[in-house]
Protein backbone atom coordinates (compact mmCIF):
# COMPACT_ATOMS: atom_id res chain seq x y z
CA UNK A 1 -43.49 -17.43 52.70
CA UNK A 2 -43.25 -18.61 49.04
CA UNK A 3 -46.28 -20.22 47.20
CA UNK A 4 -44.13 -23.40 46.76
CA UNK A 5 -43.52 -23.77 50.35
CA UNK A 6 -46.96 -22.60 51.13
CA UNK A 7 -48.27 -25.18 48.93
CA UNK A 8 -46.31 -28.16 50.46
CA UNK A 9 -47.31 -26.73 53.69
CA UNK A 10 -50.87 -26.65 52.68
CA UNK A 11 -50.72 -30.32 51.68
CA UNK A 12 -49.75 -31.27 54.88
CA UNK A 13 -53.11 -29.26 56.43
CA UNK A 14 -50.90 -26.13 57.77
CA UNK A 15 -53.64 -23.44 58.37
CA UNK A 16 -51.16 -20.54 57.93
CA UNK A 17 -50.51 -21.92 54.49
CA UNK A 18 -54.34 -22.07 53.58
CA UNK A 19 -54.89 -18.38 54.89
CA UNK A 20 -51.42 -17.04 52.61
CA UNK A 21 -52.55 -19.47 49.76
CA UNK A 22 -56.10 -17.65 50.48
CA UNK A 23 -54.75 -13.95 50.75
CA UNK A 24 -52.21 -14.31 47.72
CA UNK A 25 -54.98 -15.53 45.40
CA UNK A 26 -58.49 -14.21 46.72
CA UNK A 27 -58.20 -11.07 44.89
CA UNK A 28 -56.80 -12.25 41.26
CA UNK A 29 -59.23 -15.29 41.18
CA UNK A 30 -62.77 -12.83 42.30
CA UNK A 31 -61.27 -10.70 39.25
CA UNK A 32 -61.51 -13.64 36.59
CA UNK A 33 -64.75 -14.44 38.23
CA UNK A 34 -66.42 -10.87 38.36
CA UNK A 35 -65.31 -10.32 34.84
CA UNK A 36 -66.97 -13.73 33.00
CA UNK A 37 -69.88 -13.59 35.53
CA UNK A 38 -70.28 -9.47 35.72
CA UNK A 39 -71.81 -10.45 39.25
CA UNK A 40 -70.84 -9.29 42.69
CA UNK A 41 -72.22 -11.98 44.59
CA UNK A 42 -71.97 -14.55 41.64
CA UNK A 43 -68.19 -13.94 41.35
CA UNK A 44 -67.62 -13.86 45.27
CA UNK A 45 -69.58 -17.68 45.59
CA UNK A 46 -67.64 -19.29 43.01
CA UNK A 47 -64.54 -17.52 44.61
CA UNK A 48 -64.71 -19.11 47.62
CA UNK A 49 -66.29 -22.76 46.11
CA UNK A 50 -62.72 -22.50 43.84
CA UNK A 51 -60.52 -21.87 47.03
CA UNK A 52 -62.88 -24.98 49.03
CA UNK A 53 -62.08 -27.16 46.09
CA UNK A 54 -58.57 -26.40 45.67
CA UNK A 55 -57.95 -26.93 49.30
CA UNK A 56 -59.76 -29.81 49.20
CA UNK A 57 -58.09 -31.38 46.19
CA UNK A 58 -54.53 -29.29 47.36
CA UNK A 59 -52.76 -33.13 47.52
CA UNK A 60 -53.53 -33.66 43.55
CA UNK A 61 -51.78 -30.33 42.67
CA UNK A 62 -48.44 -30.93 40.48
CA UNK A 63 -46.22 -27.91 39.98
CA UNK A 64 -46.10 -28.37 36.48
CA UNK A 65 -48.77 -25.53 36.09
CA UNK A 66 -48.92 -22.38 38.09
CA UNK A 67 -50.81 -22.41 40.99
CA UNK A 68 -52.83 -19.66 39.65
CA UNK A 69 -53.29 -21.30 36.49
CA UNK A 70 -54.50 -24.47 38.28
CA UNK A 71 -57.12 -21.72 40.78
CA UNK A 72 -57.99 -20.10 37.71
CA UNK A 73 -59.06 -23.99 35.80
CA UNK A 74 -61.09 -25.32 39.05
CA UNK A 75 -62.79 -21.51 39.01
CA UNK A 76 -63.35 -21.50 35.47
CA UNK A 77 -64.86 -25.48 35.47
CA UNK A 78 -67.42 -24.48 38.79
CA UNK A 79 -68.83 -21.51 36.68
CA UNK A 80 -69.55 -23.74 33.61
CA UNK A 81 -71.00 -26.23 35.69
CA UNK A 82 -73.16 -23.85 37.90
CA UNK A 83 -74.44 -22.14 34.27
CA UNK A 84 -75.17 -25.63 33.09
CA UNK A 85 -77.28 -26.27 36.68
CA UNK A 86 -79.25 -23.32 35.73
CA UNK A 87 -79.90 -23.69 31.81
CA UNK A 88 -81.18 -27.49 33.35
CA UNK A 89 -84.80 -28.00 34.09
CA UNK A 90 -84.08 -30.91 35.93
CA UNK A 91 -82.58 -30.25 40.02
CA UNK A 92 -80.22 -33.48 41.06
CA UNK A 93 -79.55 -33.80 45.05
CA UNK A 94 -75.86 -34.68 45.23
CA UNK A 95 -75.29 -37.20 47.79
CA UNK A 96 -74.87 -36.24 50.97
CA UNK A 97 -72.04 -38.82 51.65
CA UNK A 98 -70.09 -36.58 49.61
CA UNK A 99 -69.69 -34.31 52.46
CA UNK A 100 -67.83 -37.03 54.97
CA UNK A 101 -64.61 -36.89 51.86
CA UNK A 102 -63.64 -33.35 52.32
CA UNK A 103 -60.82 -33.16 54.62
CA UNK A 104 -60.60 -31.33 57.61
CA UNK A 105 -59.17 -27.83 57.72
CA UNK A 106 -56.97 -27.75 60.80
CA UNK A 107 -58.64 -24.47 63.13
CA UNK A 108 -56.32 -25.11 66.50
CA UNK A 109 -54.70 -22.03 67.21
CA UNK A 110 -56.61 -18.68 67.44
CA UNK A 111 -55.18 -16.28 63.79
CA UNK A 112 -54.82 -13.12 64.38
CA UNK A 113 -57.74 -12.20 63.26
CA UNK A 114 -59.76 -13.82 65.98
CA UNK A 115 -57.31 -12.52 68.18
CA UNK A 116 -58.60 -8.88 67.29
CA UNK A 117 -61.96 -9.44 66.80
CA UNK A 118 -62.32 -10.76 70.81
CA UNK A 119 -60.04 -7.84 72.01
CA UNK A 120 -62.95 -5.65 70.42
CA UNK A 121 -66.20 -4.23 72.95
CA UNK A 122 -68.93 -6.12 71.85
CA UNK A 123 -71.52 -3.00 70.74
CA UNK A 124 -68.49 -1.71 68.60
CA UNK A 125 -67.93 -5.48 66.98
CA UNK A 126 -72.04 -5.90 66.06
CA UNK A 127 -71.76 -2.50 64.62
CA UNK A 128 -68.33 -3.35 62.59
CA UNK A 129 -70.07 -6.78 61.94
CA UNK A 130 -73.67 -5.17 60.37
CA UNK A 131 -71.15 -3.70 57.64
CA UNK A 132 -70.10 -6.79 56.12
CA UNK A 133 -72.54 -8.76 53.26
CA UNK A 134 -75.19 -10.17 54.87
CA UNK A 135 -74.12 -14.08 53.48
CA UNK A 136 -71.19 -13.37 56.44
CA UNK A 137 -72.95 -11.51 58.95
CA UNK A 138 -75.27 -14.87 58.75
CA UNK A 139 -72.01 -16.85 59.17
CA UNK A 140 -70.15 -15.06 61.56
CA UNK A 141 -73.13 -14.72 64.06
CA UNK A 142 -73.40 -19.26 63.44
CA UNK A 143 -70.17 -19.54 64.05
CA UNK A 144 -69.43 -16.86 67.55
CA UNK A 145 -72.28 -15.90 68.81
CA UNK A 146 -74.39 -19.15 68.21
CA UNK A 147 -72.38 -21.19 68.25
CA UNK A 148 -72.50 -23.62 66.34
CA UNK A 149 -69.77 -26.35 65.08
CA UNK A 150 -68.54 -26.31 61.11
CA UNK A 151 -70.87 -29.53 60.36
CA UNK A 152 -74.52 -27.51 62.11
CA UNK A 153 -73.15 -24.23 59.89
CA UNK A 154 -72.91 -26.45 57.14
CA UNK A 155 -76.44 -28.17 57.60
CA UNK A 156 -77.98 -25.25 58.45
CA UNK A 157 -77.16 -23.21 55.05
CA UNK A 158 -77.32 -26.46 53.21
CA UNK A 159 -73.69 -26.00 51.91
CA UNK A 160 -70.33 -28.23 51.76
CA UNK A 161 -68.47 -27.95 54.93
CA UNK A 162 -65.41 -26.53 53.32
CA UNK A 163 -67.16 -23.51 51.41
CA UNK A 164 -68.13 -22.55 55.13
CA UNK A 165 -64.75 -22.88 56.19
CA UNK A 166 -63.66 -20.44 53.75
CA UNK A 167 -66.33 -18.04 53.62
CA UNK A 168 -65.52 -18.27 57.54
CA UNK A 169 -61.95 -17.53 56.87
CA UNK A 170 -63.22 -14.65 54.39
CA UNK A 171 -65.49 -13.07 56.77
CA UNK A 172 -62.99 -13.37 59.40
CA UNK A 173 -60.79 -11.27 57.23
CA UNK A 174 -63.28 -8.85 56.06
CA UNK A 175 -64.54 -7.86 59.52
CA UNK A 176 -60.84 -7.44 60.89
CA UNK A 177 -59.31 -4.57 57.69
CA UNK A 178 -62.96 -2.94 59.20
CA UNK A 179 -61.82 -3.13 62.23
CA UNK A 180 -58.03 -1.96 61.07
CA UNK A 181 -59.67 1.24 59.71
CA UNK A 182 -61.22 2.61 63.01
């Protein structure tokens, strides 16, 4: 698949789109992050907020910048913004009506990364699962074993829907190259 086509695809809420869109860019997008914010974790949460905002705000996205280029601007404006928040004495609540404008990430057909990860014996998957960071242990165990819908995962971590959709989709991947490997 192309990025153009993926993009157009991706406009129209095509989930295969989201994960190539999601695949081609994870990696070059943590880089930028991990170098300005020489932070693991840091670099990994603004990752996936830059990928929930893009997808988000995919519709708004002209070709006459690279999609990179556009990643690498919505990354680069959610750092200065979270660096602000924490030079600020003063805490805002955003409001919570906020959440009800992020569109819906279309989850109908089984990737095939679930597809692996339910072929797998259950003792093997915990143990394959206690290997990954434990922000998506916390949101893979929500999600299957709980679970619990997108909107309760989101309550219950206190976080936009859409960053647990990707860090979901992240965790989902993670958990299935482990699996790959054995």
């Amino acid at each position: 698949m192309e990025v153009k086509d993926a993009i157009e695809r991706a406009k129209k809420n095509d989930q295969i789109a989201f994960n190539f869109l999601l695949d081609t860019f994870w990696n070059p997008v943590y880089g930028f992050q991990l170098k300005r914010t020489e932070n693991e974790n840091d670099a990994e949460d603004i990752t996936i907020q830059t990928f929930s905002k893009a997808f988000d705000k995919i519709h708004t996205y002209k070709d006459t910048y690279e999609f990179k280029t556009w990643l690498f601007t919505i990354s680069k404006n959610i750092h200065i913004d979270l660096v602000r928040k924490q030079k600020s004495t003063i805490t805002s609540r955003s409001n919570s009506d906020e959440e009800d404008d992020y569109f819906t990430i279309i989850d109908a057909s089984p990737s095939p990364e679930d597809k692996l990860i339910t072929e797998q014996n259950l003792a093997k998957l915990l143990r394959d699962i206690k290997k990954l960071k434990p922000h998506y242990q916390e949101v893979i165990n929500l999600r299957y074993f709980q679970e619990l819908s997108y909107k309760e995962i989101s309550e219950h971590l206190n976080e936009p829907m859409n960053n647990v959709k990707v860090k979901l989709l992240r965790a989902k991947k993670l958990l299935a190259e482990i699996i790959k490997k054995e």
